[in-house]
C-alpha atoms as a PDB file:
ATOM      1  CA  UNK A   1     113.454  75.995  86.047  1.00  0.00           C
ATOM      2  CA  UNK A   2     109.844  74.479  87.078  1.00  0.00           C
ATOM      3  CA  UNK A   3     107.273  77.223  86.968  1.00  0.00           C
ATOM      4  CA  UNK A   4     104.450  76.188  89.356  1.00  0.00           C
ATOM      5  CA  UNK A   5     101.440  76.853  88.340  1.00  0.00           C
ATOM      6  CA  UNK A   6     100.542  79.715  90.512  1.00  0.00           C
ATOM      7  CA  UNK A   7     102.641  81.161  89.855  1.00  0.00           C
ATOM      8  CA  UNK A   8     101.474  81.316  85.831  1.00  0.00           C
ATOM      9  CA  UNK A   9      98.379  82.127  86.888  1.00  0.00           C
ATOM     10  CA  UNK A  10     100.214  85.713  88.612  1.00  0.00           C
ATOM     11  CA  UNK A  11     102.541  85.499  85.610  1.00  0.00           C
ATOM     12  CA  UNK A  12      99.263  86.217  83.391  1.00  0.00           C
ATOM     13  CA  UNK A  13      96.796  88.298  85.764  1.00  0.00           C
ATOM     14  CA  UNK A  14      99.771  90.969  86.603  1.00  0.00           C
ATOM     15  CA  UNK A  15     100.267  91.296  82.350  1.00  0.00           C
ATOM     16  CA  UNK A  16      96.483  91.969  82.262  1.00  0.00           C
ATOM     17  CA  UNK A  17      97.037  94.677  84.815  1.00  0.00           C
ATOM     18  CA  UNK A  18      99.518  96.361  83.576  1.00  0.00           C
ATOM     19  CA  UNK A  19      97.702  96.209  80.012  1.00  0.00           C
ATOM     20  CA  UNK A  20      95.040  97.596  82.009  1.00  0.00           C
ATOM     21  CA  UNK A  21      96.538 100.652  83.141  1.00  0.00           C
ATOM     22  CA  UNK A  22      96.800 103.237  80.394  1.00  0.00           C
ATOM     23  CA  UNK A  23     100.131 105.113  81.559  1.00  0.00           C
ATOM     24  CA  UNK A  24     103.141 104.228  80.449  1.00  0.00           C
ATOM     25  CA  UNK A  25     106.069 103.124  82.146  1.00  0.00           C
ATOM     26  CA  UNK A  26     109.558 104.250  81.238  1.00  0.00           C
ATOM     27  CA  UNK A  27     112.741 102.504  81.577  1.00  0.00           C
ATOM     28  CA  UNK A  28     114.283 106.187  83.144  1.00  0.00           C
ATOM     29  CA  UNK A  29     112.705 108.688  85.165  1.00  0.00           C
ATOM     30  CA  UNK A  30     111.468 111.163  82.332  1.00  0.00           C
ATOM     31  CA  UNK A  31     111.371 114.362  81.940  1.00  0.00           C
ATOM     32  CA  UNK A  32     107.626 115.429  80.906  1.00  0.00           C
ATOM     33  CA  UNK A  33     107.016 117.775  78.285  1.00  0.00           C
ATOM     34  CA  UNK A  34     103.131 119.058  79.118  1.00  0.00           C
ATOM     35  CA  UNK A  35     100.652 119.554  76.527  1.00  0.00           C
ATOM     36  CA  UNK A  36     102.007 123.196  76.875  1.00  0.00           C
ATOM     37  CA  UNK A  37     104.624 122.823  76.177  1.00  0.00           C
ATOM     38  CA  UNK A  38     106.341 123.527  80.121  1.00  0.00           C
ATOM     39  CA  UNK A  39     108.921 121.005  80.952  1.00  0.00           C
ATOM     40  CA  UNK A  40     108.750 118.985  84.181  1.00  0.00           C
ATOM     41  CA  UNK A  41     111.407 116.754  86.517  1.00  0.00           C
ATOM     42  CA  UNK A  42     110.797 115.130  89.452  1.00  0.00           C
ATOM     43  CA  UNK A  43     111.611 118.284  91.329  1.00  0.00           C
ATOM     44  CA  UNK A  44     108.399 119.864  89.667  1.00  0.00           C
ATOM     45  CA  UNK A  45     105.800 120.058  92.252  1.00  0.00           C
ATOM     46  CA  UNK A  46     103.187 118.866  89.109  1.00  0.00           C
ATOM     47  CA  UNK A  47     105.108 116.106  87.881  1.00  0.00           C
ATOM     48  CA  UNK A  48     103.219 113.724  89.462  1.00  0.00           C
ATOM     49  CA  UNK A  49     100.170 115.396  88.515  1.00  0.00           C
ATOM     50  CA  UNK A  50     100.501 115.452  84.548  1.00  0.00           C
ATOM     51  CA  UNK A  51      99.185 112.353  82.807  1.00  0.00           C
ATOM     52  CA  UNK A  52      99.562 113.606  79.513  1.00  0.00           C
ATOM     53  CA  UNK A  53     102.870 114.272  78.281  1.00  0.00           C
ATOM     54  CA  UNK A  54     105.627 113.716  75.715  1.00  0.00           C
ATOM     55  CA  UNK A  55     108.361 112.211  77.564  1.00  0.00           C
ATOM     56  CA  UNK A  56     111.983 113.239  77.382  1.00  0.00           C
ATOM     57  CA  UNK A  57     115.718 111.682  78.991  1.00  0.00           C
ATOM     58  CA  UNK A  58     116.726 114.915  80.165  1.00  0.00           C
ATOM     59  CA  UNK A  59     115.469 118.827  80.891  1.00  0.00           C
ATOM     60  CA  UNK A  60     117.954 120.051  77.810  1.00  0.00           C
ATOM     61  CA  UNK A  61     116.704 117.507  75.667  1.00  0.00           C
ATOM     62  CA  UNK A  62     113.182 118.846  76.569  1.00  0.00           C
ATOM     63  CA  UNK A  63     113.770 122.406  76.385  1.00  0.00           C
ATOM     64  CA  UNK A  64     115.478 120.894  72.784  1.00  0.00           C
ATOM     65  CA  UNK A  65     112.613 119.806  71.474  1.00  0.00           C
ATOM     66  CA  UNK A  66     110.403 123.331  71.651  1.00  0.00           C
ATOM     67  CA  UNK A  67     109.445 123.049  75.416  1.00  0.00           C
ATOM     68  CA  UNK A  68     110.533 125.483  78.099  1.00  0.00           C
ATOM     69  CA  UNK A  69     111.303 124.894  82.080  1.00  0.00           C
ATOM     70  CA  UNK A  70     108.598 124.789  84.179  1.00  0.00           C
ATOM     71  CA  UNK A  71     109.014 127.744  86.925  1.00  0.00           C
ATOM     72  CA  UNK A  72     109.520 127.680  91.207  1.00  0.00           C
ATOM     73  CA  UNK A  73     106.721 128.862  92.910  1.00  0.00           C
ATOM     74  CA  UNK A  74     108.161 131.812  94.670  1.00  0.00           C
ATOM     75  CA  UNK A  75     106.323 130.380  98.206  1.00  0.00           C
ATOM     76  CA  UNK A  76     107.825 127.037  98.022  1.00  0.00           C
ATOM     77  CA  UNK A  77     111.160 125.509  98.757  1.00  0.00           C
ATOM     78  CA  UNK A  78     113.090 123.545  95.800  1.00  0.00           C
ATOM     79  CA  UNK A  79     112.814 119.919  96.379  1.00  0.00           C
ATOM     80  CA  UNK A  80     116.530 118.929  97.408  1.00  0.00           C
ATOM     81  CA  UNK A  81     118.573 116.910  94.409  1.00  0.00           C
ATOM     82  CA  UNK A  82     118.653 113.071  94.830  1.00  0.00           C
ATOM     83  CA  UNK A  83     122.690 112.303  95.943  1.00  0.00           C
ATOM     84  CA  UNK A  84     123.665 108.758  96.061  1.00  0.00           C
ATOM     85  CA  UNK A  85     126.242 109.818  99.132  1.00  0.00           C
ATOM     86  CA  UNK A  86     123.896 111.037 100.903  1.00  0.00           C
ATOM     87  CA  UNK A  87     122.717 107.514 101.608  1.00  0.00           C
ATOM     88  CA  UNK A  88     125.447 106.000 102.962  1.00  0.00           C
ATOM     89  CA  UNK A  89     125.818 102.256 102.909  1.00  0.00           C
ATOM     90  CA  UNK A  90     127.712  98.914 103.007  1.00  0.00           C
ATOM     91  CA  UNK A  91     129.140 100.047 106.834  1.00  0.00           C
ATOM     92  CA  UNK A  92     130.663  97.385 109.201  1.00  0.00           C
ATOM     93  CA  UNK A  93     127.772  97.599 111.849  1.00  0.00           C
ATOM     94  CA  UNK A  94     129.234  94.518 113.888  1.00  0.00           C
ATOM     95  CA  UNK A  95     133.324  96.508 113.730  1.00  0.00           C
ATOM     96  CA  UNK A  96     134.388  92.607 112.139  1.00  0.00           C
ATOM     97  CA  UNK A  97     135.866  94.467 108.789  1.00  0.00           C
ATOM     98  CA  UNK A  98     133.499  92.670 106.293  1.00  0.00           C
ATOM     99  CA  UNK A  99     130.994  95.932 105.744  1.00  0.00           C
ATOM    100  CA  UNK A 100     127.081  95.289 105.667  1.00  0.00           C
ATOM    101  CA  UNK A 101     127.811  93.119 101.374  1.00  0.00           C
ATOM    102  CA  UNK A 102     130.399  91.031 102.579  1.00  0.00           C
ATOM    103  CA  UNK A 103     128.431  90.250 105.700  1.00  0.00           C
ATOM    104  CA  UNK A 104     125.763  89.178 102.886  1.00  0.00           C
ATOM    105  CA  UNK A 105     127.829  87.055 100.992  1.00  0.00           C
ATOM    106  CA  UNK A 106     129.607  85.313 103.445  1.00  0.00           C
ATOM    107  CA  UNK A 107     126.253  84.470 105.611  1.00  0.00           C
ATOM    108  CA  UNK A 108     124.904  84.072 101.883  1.00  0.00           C
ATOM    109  CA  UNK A 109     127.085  81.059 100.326  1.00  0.00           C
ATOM    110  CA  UNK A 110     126.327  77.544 100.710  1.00  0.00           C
ATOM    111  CA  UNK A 111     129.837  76.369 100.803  1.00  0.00           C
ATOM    112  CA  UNK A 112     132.931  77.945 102.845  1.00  0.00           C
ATOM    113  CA  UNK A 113     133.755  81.098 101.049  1.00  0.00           C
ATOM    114  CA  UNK A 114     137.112  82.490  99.893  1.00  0.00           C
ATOM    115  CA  UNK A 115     138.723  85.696 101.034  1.00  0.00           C
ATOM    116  CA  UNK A 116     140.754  88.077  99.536  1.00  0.00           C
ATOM    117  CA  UNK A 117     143.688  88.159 102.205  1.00  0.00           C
ATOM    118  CA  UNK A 118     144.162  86.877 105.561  1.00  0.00           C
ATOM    119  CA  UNK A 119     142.157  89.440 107.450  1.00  0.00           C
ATOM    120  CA  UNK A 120     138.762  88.193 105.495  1.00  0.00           C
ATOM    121  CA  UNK A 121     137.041  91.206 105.175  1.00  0.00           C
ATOM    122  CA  UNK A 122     136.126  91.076 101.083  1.00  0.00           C
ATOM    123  CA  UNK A 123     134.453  87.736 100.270  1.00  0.00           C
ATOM    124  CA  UNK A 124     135.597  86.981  96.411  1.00  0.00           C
ATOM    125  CA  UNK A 125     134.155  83.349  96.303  1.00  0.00           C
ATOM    126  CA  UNK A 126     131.523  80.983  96.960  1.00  0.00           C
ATOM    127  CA  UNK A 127     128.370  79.524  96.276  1.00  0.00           C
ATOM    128  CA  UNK A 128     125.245  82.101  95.914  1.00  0.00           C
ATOM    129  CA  UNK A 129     121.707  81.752  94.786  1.00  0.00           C
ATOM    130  CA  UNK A 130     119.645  84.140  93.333  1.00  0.00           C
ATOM    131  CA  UNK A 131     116.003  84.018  93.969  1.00  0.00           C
ATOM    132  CA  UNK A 132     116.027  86.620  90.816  1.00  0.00           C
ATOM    133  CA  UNK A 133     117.295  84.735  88.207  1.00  0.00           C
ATOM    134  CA  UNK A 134     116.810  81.027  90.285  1.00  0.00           C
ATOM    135  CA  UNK A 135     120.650  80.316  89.533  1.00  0.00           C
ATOM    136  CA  UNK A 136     123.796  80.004  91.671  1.00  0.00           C
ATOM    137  CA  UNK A 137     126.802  82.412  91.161  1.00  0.00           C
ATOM    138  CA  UNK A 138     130.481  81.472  92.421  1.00  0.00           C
ATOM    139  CA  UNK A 139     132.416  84.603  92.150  1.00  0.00           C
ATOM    140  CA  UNK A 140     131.129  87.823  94.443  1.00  0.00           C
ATOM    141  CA  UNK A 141     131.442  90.149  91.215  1.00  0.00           C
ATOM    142  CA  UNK A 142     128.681  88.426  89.445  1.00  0.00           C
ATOM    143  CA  UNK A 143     126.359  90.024  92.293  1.00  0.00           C
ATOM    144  CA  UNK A 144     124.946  92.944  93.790  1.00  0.00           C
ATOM    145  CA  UNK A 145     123.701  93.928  96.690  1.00  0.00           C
ATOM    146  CA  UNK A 146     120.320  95.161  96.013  1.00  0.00           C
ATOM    147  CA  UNK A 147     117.894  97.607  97.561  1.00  0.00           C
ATOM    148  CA  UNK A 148     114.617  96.020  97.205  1.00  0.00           C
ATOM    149  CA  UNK A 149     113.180  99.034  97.169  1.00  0.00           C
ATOM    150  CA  UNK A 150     115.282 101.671  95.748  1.00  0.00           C
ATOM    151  CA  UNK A 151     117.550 104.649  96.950  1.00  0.00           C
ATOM    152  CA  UNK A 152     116.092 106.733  94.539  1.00  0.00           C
ATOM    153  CA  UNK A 153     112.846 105.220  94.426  1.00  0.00           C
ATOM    154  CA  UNK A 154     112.630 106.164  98.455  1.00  0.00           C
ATOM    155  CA  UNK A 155     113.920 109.695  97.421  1.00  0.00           C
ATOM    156  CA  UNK A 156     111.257 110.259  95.023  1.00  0.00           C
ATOM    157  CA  UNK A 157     108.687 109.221  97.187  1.00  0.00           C
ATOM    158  CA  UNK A 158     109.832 111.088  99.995  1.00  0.00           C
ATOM    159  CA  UNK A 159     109.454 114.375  97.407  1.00  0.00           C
ATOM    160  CA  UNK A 160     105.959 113.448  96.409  1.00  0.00           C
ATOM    161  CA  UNK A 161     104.645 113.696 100.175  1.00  0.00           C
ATOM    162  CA  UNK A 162     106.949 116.392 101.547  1.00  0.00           C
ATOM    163  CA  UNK A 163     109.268 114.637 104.088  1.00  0.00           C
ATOM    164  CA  UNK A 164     113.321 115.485 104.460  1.00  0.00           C
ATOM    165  CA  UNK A 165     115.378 112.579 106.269  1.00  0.00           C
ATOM    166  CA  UNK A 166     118.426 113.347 107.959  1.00  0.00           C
ATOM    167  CA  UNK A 167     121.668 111.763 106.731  1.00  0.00           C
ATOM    168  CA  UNK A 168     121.264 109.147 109.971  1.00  0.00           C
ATOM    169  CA  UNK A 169     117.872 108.160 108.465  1.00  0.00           C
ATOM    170  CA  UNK A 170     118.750 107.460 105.239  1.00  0.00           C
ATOM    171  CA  UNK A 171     121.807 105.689 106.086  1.00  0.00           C
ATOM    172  CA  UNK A 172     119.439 103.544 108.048  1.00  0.00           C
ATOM    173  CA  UNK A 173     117.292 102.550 105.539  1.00  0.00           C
ATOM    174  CA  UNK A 174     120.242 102.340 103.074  1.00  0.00           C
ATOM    175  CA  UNK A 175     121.572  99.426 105.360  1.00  0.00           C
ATOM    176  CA  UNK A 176     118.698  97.529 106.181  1.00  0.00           C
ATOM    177  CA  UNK A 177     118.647  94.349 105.796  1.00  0.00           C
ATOM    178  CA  UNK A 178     115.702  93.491 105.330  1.00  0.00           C
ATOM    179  CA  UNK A 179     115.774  95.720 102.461  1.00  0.00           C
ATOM    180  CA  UNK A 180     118.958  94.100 100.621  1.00  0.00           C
ATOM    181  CA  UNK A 181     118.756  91.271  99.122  1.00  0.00           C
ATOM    182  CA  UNK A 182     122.150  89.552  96.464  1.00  0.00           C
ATOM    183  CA  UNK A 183     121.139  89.415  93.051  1.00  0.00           C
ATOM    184  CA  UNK A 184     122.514  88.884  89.799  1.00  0.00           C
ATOM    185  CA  UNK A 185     124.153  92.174  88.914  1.00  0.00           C
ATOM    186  CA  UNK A 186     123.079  92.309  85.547  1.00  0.00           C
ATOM    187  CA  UNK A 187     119.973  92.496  86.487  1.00  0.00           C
ATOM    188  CA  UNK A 188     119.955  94.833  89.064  1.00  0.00           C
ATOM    189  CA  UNK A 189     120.930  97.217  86.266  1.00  0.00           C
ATOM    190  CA  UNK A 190     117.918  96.249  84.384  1.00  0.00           C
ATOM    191  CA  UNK A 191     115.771  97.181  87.526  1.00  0.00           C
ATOM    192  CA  UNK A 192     117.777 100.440  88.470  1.00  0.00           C
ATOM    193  CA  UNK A 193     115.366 102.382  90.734  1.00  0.00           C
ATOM    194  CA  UNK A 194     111.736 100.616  89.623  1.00  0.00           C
ATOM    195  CA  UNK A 195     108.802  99.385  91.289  1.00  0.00           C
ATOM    196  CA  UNK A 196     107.050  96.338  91.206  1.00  0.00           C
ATOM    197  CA  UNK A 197     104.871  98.131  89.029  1.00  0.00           C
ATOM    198  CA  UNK A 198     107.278  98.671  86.111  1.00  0.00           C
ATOM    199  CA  UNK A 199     109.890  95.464  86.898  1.00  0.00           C
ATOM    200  CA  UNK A 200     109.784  91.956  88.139  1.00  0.00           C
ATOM    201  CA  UNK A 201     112.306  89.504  88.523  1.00  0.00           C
ATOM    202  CA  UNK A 202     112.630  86.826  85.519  1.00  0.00           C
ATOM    203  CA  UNK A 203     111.862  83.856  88.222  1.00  0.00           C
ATOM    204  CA  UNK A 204     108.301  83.933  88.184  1.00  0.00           C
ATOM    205  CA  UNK A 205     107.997  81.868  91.548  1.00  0.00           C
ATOM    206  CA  UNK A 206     109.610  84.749  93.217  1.00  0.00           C
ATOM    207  CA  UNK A 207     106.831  87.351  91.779  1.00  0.00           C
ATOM    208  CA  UNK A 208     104.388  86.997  94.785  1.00  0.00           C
ATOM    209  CA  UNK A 209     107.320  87.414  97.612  1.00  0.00           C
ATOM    210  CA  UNK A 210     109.146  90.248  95.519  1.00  0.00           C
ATOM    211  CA  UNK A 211     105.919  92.382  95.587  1.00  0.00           C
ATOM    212  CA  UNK A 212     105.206  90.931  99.471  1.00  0.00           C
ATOM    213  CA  UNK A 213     108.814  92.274 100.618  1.00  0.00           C
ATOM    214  CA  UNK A 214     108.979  95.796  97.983  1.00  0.00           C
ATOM    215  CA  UNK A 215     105.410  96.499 100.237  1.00  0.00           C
ATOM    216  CA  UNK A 216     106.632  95.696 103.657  1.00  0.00           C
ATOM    217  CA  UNK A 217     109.695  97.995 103.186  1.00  0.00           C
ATOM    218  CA  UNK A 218     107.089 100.546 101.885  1.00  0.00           C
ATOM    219  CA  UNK A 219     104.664 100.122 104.940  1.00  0.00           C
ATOM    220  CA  UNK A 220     107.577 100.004 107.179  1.00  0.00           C
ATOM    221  CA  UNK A 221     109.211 103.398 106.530  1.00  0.00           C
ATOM    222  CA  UNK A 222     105.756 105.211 105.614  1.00  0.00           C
ATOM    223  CA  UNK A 223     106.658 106.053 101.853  1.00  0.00           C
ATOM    224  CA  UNK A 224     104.227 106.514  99.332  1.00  0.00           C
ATOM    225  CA  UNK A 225     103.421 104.709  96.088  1.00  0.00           C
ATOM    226  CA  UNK A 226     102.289 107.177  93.189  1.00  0.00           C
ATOM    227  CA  UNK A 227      98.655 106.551  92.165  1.00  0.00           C
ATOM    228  CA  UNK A 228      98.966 104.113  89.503  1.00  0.00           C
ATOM    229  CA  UNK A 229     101.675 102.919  90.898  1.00  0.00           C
ATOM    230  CA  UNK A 230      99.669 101.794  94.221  1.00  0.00           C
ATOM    231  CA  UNK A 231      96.691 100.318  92.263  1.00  0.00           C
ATOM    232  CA  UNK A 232      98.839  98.018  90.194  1.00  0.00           C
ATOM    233  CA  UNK A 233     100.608  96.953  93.211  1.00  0.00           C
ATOM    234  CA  UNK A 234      97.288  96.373  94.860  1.00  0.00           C
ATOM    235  CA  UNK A 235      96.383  94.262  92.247  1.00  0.00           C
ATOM    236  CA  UNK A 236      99.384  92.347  92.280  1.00  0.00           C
ATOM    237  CA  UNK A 237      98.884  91.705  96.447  1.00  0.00           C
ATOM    238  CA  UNK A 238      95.003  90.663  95.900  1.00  0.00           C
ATOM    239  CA  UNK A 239      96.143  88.520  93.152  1.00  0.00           C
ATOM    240  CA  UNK A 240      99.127  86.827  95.110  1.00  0.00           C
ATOM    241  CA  UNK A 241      96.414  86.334  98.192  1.00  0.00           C
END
């Protein structure tokens, strides 16, 4: 792979940022443990505030270590539980039997594709690249469809500022496609439900477009970026200017 210079130049200014910024990001959502001791999710209407914590995979493990659940406030709803079915995707929009990934992958390949049975709804081979990685994939398995910017990520951000989508919403966003994009799946594991901020695709020449996109999808459906979160994406979009 040829690495343009540019894009070494973003490769090196977006490690200074995130060197810059003095939280740490974590490969899961964590569960903070305050300097109290109080134990916070996402559901926590301070999780977002609390800076300095110990973090922790799960509440029990928390609570585990000495800390104890942090409590409702008796004048506030609980923040509704993130449920993958909720957002339902991969429909057949156009009623042709391939649903919203096969679509992908058969407008995707490069070469005529092959189909599971006669009817050619599930794609199973062709030729796919991966502006991720910057390498071509043959079988359909290798990939997933990804959500540039998160299911989960879009749930959490919805609980930070308050809003409830209906089912229809969500299941709108969940099949946009401008928000999909085929990757290799291995490393849409490695991303799960990060930001820009915390993950960026191995192919360096794709940095400046990832961020571009992961924005636009932001702008377009008026979600909100956390605060650190939002000035090391900023920095990444001045520095990609």
């Amino acid at each position: 792979m040829i690495v343009s210079s540019s894009a070494l130049r973003f490769s090196f200014a977006i490690a200074a940022v995130i060197v810059a910024v003095l939280e740490p990001a974590y490969a899961f959502d964590a569960v903070k443990k305050s300097r109290t001791n109080i134990c916070h999710d996402i559901n926590s209407g301070f999780y977002d505030r609390i800076k300095t914590f110990s973090p922790h995979h799960s509440m029990q493990d928390c609570i585990d270590s000495g800390g104890r659940k942090y409590k409702e406030s008796s004048n506030k709803p609980t923040q509704a539980q993130y449920k993958r079915s909720d957002w339902k995707h991969w429909n057949d929009v156009d009623n042709n039997c391939r649903n919203t990934r096969h679509d992908a992958l058969f407008n995707a390949s490069s070469v005529p594709v092959t189909f599971s049975n006669s009817n050619h709804c599930v794609v199973v081979s062709g030729r796919f690249y991966d502006t991720y990685s910057d390498k071509y994939f043959y079988k359909s398995s290798d990939l997933d469809y990804d959500h540039i910017v998160p299911l989960f990520w879009a749930h959490k951000s919805l609980v930070r500022s308050g809003i409830t989508w209906s089912k229809s919403q969500k299941e709108l966003f969940a099949n946009d496609v401008a928000n999909l994009i085929l990757v290799d799946d291995e490393l849409n594991q490695i991303k799960s439900a990060k930001s820009p901020a915390e993950w960026l695709p191995p192919n360096v020449n794709y940095h400046c477009e990832y961020v571009s996109r992961f924005n636009a999808i932001v702008k377009k459906y008026n979600l909100q970026y956390e605060k650190n979160e939002y000035r090391k994406i900023q920095s990444m979009i001045q520095i990609c200017s």
